[in-house]
PDB file of N, CA and C in Angstrom:
ATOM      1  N   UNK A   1       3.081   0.955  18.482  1.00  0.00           N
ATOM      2  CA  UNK A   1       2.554   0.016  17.514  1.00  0.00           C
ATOM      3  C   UNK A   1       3.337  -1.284  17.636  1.00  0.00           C
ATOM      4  N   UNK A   2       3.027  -2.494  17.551  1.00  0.00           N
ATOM      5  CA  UNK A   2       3.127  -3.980  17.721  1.00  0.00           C
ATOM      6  C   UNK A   2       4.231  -4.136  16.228  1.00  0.00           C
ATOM      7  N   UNK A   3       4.965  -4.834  16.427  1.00  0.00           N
ATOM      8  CA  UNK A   3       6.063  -5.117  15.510  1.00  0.00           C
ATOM      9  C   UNK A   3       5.105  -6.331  14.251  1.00  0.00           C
ATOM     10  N   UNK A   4       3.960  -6.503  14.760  1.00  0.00           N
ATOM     11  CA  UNK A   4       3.322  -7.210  13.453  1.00  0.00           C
ATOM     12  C   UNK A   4       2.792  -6.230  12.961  1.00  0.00           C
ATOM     13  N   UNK A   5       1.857  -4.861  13.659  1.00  0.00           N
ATOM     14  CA  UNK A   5       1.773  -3.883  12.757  1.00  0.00           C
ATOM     15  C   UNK A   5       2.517  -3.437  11.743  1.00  0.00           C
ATOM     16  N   UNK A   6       3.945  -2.744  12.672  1.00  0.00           N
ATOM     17  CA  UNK A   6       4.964  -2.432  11.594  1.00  0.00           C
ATOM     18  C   UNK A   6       5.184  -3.336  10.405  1.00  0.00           C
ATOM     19  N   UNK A   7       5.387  -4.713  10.716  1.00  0.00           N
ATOM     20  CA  UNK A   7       5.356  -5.673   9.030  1.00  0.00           C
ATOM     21  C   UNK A   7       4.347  -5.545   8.459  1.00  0.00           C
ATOM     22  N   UNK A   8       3.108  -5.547   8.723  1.00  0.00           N
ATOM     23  CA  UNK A   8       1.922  -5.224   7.831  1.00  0.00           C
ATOM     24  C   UNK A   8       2.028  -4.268   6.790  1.00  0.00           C
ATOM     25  N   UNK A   9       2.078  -2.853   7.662  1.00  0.00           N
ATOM     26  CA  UNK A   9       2.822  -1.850   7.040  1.00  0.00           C
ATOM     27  C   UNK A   9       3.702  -1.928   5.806  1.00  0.00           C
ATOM     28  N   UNK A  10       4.698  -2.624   6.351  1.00  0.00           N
ATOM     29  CA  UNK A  10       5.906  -2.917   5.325  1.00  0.00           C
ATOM     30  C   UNK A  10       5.812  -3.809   4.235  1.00  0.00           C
ATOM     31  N   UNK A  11       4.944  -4.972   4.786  1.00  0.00           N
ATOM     32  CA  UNK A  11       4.253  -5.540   3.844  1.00  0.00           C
ATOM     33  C   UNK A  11       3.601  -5.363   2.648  1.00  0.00           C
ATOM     34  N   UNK A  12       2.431  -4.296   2.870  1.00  0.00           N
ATOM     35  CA  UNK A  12       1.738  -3.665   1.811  1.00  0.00           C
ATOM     36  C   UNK A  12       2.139  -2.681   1.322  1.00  0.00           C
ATOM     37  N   UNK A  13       3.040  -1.807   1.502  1.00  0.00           N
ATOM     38  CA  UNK A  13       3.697  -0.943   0.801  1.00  0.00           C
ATOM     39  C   UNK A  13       4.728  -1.405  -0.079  1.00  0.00           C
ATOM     40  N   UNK A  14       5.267  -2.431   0.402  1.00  0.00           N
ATOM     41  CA  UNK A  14       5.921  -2.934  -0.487  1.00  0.00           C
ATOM     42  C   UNK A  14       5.257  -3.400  -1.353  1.00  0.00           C
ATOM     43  N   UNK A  15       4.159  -4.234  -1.359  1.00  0.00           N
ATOM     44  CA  UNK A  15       3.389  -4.592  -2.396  1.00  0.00           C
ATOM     45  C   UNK A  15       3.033  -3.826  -2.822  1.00  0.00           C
ATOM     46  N   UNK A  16       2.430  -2.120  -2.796  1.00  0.00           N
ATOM     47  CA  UNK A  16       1.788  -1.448  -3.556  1.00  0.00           C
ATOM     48  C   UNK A  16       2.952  -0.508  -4.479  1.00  0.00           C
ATOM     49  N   UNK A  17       4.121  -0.691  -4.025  1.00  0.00           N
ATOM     50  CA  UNK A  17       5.402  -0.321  -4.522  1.00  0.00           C
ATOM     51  C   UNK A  17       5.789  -1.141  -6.026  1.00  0.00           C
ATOM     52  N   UNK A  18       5.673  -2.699  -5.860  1.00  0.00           N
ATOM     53  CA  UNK A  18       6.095  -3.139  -6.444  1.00  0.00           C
ATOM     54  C   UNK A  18       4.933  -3.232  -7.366  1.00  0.00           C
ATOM     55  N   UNK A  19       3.695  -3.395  -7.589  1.00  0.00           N
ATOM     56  CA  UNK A  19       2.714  -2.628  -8.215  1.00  0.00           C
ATOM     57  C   UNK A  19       2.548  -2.050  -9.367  1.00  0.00           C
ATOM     58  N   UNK A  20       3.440  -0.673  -8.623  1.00  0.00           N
ATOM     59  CA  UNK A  20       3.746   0.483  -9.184  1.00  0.00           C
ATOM     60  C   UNK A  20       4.490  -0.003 -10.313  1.00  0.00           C
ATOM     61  N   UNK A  21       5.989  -0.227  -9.908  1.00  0.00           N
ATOM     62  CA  UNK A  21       7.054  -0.789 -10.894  1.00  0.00           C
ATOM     63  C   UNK A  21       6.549  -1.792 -11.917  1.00  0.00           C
ATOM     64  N   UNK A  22       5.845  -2.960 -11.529  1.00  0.00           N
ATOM     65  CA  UNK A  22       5.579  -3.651 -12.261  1.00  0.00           C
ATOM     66  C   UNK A  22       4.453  -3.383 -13.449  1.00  0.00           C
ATOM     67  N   UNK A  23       3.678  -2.347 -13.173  1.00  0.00           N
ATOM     68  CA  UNK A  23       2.343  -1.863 -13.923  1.00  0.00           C
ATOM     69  C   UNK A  23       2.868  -0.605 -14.519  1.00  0.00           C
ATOM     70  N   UNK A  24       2.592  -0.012 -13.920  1.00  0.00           N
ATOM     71  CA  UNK A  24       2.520   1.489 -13.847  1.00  0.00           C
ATOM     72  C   UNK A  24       3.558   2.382 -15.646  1.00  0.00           C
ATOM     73  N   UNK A  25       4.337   1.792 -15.553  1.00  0.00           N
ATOM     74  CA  UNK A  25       5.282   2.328 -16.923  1.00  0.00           C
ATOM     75  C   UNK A  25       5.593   1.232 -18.059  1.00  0.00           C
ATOM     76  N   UNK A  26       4.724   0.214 -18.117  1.00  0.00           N
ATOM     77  CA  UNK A  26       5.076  -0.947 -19.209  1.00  0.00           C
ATOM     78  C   UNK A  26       4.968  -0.042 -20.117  1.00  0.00           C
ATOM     79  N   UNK A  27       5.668  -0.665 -21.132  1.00  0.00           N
ATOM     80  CA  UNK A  27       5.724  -0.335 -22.828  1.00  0.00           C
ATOM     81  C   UNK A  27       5.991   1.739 -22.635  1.00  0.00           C
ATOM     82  N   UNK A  28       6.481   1.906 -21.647  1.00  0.00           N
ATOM     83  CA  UNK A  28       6.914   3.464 -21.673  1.00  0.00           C
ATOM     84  C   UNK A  28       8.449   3.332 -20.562  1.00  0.00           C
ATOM     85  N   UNK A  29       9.060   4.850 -21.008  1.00  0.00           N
ATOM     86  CA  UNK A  29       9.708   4.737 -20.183  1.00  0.00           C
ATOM     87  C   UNK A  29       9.429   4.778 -18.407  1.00  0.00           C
ATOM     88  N   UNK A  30      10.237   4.419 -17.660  1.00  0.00           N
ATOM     89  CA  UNK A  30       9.846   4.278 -16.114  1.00  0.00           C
ATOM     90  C   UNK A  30       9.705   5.915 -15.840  1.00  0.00           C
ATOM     91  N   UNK A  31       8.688   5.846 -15.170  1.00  0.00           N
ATOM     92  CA  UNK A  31       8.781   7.403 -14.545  1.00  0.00           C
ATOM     93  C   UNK A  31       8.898   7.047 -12.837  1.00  0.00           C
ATOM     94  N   UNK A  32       8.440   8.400 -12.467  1.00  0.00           N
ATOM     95  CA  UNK A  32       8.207   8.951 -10.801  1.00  0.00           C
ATOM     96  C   UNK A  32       7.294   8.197 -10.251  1.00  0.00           C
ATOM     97  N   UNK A  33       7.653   7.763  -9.231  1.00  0.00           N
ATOM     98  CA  UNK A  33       6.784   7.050  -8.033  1.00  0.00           C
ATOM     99  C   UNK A  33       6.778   7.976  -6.286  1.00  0.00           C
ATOM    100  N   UNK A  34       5.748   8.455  -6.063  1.00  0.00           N
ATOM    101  CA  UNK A  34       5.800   9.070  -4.855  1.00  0.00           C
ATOM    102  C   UNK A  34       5.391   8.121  -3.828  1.00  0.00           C
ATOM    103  N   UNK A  35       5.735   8.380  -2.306  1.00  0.00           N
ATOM    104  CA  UNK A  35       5.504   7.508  -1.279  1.00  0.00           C
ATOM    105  C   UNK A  35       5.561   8.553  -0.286  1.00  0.00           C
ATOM    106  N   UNK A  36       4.273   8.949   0.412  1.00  0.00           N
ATOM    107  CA  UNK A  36       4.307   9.869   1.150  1.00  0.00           C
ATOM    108  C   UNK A  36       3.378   9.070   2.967  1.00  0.00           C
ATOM    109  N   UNK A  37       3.819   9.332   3.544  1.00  0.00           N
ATOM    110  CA  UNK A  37       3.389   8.544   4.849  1.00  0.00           C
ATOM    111  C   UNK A  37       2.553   9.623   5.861  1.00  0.00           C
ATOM    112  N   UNK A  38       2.246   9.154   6.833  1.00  0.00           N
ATOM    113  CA  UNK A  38       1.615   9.934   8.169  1.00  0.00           C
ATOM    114  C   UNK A  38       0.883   9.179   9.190  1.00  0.00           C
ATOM    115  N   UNK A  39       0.490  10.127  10.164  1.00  0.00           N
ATOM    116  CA  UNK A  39       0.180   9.507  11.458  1.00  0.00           C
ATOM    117  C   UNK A  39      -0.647  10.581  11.543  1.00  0.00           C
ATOM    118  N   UNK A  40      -2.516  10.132  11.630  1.00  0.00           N
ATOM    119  CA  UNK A  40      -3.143  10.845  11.509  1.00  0.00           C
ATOM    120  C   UNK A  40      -4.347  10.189  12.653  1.00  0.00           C
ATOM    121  N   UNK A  41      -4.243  10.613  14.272  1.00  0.00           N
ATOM    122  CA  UNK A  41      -5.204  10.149  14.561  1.00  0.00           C
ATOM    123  C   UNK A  41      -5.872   8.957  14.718  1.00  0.00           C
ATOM    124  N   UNK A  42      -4.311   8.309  14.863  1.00  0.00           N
ATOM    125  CA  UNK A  42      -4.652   6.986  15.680  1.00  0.00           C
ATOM    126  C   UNK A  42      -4.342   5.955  14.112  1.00  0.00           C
ATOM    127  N   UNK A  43      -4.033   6.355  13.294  1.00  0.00           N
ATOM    128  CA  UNK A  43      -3.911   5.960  11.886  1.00  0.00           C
ATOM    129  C   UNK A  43      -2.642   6.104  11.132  1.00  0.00           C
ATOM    130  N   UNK A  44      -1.615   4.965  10.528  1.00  0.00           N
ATOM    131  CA  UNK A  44      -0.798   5.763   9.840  1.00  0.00           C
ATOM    132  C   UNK A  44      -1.613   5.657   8.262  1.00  0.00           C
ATOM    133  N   UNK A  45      -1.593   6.225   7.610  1.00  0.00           N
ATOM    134  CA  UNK A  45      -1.992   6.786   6.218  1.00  0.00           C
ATOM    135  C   UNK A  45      -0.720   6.804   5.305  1.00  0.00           C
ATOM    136  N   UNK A  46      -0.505   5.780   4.288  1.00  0.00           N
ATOM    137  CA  UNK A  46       0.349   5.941   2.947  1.00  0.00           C
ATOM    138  C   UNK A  46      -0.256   6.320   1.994  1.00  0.00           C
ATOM    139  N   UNK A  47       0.309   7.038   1.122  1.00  0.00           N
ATOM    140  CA  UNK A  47       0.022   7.127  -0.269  1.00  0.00           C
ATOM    141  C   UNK A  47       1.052   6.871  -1.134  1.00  0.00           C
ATOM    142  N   UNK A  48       0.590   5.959  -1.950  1.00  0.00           N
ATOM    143  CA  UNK A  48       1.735   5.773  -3.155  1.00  0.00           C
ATOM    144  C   UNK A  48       1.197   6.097  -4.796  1.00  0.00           C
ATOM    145  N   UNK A  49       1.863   6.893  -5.117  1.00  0.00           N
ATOM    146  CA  UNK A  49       1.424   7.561  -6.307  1.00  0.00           C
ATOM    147  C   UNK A  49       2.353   7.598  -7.421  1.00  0.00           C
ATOM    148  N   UNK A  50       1.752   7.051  -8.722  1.00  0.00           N
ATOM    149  CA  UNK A  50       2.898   7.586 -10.206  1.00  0.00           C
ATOM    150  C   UNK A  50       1.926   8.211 -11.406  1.00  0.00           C
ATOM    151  N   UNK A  51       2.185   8.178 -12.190  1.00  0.00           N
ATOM    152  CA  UNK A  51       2.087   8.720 -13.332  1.00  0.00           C
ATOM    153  C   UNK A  51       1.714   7.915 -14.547  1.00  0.00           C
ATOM    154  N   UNK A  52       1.455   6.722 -13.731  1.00  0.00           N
ATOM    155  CA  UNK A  52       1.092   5.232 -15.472  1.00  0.00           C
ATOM    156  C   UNK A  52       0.069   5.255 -15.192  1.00  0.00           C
ATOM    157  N   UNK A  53      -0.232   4.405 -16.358  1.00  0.00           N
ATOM    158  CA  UNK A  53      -1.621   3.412 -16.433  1.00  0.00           C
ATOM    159  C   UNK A  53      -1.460   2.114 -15.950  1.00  0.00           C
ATOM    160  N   UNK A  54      -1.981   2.108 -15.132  1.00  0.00           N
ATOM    161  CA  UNK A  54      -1.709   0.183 -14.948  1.00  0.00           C
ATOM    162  C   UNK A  54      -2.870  -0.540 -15.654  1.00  0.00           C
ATOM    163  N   UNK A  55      -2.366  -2.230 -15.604  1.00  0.00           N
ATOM    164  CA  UNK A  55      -3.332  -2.739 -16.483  1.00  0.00           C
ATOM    165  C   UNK A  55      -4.878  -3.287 -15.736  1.00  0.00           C
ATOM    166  N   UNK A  56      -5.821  -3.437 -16.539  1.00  0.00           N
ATOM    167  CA  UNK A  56      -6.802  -4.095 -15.786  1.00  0.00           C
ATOM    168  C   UNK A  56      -6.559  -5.248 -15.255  1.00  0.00           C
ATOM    169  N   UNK A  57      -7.133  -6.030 -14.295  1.00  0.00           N
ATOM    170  CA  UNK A  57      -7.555  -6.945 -13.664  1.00  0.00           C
ATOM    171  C   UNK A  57      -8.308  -7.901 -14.277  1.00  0.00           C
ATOM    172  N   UNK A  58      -7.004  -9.118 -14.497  1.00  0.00           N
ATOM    173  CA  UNK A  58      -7.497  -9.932 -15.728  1.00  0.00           C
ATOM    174  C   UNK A  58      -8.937 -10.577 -15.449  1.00  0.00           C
ATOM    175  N   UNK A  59      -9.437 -10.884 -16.685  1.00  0.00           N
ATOM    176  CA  UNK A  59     -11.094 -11.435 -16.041  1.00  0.00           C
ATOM    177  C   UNK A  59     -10.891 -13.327 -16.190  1.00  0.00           C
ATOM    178  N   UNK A  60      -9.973 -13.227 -15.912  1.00  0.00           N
ATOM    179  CA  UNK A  60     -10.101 -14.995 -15.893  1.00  0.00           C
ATOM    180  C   UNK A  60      -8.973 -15.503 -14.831  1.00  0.00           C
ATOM    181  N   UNK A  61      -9.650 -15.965 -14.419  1.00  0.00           N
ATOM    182  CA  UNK A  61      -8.056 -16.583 -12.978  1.00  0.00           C
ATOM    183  C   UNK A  61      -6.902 -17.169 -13.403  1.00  0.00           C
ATOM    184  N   UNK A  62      -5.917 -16.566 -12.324  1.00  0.00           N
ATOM    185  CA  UNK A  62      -4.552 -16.587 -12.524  1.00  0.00           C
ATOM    186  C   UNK A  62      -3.992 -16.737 -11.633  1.00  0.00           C
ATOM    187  N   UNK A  63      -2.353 -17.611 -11.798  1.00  0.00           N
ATOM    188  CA  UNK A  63      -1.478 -17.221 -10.614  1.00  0.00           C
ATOM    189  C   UNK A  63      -0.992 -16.323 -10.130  1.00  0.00           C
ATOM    190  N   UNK A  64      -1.461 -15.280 -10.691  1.00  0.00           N
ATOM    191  CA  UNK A  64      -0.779 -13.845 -10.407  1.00  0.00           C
ATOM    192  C   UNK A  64      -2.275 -13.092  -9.752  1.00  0.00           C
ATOM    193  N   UNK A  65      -2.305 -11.451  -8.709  1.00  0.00           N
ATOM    194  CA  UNK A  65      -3.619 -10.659  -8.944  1.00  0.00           C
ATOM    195  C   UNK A  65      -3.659 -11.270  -7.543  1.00  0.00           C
ATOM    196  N   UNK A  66      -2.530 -11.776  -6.735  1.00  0.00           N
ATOM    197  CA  UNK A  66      -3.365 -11.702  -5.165  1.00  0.00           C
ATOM    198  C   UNK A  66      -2.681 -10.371  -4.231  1.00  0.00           C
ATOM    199  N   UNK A  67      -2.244  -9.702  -4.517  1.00  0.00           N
ATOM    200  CA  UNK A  67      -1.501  -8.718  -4.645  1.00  0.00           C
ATOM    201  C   UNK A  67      -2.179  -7.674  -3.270  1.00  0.00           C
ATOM    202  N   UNK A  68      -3.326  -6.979  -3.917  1.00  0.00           N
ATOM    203  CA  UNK A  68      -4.606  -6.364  -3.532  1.00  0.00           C
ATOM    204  C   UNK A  68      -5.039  -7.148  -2.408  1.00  0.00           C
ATOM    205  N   UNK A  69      -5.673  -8.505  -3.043  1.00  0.00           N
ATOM    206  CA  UNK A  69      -6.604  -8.765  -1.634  1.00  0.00           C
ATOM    207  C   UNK A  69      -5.592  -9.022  -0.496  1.00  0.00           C
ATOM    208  N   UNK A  70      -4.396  -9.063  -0.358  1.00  0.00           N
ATOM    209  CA  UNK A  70      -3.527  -9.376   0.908  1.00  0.00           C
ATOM    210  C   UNK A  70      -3.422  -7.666   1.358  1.00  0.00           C
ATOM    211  N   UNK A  71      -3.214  -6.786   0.367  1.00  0.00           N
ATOM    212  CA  UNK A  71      -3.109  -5.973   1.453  1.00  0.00           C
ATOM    213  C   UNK A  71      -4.232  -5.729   1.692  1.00  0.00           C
ATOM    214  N   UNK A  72      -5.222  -5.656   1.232  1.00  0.00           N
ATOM    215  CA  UNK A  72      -6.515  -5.423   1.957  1.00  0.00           C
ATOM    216  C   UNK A  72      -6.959  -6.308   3.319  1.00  0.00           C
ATOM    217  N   UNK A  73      -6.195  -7.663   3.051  1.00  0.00           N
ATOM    218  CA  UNK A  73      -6.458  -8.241   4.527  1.00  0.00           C
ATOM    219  C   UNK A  73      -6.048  -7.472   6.030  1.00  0.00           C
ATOM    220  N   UNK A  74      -4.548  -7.402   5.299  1.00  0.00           N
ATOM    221  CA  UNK A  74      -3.784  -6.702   6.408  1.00  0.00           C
ATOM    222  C   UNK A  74      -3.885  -5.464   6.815  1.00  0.00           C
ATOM    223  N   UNK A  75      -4.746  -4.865   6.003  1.00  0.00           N
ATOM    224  CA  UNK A  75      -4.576  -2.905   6.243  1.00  0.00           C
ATOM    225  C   UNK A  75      -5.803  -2.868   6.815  1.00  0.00           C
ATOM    226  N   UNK A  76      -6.077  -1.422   7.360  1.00  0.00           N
ATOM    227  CA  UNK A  76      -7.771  -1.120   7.489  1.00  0.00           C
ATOM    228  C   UNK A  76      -8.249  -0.547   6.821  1.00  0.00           C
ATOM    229  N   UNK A  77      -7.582  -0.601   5.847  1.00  0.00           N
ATOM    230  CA  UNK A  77      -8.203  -0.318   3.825  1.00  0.00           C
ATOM    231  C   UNK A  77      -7.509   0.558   3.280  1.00  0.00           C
ATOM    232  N   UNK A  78      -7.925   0.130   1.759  1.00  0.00           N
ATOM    233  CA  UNK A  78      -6.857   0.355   0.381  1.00  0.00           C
ATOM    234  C   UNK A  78      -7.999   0.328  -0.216  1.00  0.00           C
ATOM    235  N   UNK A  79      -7.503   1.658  -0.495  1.00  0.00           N
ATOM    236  CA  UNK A  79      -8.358   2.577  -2.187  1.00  0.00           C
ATOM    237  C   UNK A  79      -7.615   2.792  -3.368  1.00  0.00           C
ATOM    238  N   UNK A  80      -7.416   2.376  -4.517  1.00  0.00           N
ATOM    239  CA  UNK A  80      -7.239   2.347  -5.560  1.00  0.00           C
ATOM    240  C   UNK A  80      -7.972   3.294  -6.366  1.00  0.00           C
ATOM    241  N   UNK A  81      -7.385   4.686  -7.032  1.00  0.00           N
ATOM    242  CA  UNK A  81      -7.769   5.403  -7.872  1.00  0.00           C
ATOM    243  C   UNK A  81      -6.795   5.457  -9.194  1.00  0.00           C
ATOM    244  N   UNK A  82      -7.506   5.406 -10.282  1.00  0.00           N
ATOM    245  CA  UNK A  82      -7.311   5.347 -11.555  1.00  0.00           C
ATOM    246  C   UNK A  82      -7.366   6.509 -12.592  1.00  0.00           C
ATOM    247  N   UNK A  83      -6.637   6.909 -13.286  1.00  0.00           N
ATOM    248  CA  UNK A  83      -6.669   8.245 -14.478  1.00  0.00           C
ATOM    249  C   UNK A  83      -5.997   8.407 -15.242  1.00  0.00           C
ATOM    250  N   UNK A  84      -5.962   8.662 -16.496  1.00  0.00           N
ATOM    251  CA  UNK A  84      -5.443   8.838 -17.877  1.00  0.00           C
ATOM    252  C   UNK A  84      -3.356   9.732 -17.235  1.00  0.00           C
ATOM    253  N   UNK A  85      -4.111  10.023 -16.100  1.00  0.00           N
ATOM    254  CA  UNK A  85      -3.080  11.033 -15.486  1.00  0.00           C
ATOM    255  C   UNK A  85      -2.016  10.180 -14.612  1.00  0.00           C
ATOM    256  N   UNK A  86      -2.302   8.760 -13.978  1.00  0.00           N
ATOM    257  CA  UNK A  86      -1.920   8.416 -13.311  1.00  0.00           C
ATOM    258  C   UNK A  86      -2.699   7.546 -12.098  1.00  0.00           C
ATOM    259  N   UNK A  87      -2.077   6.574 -10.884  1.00  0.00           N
ATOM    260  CA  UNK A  87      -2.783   5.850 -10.386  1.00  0.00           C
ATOM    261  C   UNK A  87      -2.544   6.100  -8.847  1.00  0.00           C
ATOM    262  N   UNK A  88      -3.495   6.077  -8.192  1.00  0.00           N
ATOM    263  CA  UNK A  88      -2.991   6.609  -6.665  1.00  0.00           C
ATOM    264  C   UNK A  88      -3.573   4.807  -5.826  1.00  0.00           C
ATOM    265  N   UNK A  89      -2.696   5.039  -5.346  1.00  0.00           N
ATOM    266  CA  UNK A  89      -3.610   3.745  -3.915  1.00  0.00           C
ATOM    267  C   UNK A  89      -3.131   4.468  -2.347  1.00  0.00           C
ATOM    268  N   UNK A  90      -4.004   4.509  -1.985  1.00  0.00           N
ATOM    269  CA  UNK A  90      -4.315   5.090  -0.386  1.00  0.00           C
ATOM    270  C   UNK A  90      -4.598   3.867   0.291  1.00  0.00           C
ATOM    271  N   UNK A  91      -3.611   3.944   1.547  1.00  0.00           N
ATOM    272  CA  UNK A  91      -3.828   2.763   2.697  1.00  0.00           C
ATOM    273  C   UNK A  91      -4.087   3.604   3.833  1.00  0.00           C
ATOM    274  N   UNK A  92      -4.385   2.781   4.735  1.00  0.00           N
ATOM    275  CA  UNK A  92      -4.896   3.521   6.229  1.00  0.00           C
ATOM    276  C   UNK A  92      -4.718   2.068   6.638  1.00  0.00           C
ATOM    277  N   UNK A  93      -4.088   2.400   8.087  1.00  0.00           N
ATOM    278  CA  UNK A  93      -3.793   1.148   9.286  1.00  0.00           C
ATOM    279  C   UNK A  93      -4.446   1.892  10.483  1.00  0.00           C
ATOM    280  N   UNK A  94      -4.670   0.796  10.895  1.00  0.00           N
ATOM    281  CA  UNK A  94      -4.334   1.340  12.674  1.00  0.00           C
ATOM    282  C   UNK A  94      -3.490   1.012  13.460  1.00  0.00           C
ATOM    283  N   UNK A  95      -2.897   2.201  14.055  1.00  0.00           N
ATOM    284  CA  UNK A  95      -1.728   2.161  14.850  1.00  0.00           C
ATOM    285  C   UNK A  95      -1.686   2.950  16.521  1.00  0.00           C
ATOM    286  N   UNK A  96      -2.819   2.039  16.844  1.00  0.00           N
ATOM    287  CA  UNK A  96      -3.074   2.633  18.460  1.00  0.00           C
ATOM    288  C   UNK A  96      -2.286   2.475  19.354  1.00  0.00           C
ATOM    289  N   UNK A  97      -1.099   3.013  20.197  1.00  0.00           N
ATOM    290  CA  UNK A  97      -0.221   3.415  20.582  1.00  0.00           C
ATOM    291  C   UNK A  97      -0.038   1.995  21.513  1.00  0.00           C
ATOM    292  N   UNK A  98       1.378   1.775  21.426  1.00  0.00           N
ATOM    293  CA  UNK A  98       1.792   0.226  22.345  1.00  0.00           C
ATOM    294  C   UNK A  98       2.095   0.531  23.447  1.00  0.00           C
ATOM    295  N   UNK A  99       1.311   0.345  24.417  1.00  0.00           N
ATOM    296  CA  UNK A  99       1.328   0.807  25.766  1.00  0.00           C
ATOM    297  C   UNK A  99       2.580   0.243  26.057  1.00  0.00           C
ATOM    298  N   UNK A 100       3.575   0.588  27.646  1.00  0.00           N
ATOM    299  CA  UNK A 100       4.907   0.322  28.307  1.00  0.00           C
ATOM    300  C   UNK A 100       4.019  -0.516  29.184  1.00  0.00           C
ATOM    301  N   UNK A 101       4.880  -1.784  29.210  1.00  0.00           N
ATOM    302  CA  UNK A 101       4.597  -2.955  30.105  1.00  0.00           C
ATOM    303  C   UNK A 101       5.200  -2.306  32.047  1.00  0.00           C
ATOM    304  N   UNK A 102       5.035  -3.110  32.823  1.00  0.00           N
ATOM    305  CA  UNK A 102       4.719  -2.435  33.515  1.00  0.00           C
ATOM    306  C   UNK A 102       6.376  -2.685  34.378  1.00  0.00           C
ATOM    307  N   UNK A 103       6.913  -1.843  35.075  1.00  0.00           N
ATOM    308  CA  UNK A 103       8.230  -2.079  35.576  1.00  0.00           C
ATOM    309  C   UNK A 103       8.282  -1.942  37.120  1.00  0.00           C
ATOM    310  N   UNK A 104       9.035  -2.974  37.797  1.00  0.00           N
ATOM    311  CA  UNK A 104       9.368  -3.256  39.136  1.00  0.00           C
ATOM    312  C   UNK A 104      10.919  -2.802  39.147  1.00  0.00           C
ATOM    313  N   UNK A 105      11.025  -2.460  40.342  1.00  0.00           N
ATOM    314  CA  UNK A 105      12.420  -2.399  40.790  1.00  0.00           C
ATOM    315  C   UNK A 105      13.011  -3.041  41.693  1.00  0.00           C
TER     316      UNK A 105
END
């Protein structure tokens, strides 16, 4: 994988990390945040998962709320699931293997 992949990667997880922290436990105490990764078939696959409610998506524009559409630029998609139980976001990249340049002796 291409070292701009890897920042992409790092990119949006961090954003969906910070997310988490920033949403996810207002007005409660902080709980558990999971971050579970893989390489599935030409794909790495994150999941980042807690236990809050985060807030809606204000309906009037703001300097804040670009959050989402960047990682959605950068990933090959982000799903956002929502529940009284907690909030999951699922990413998927592609990470098709960085071929070895070619060597002389």
């Amino acid at each position: 994988m291409s070292s701009t992949g890897i920042a992409d990667i790092v990119l949006v997880v961090n954003e969906a990390c910070t997310n988490c922290i920033e949403h996810a436990y207002r007005g409660t105490d902080a709980g558990p945040m999971l971050v579970v990764a893989k390489h599935d078939h030409g794909r790495v696959i994150v999941d980042i998962a807690d236990h809050g409610v985060w807030q809606p998506p204000p309906s009037k524009p703001t300097t804040r709320g670009r959050g989402l559409p960047i990682m959605r630029a950068v990933s090959a998609g982000v799903d956002v699931k929502s529940s009284p139980e907690g909030t999951t976001v699922h990413i998927s990249f592609d990470a098709a293997p960085q071929g070895c340049g070619s060597r002389t002796t």
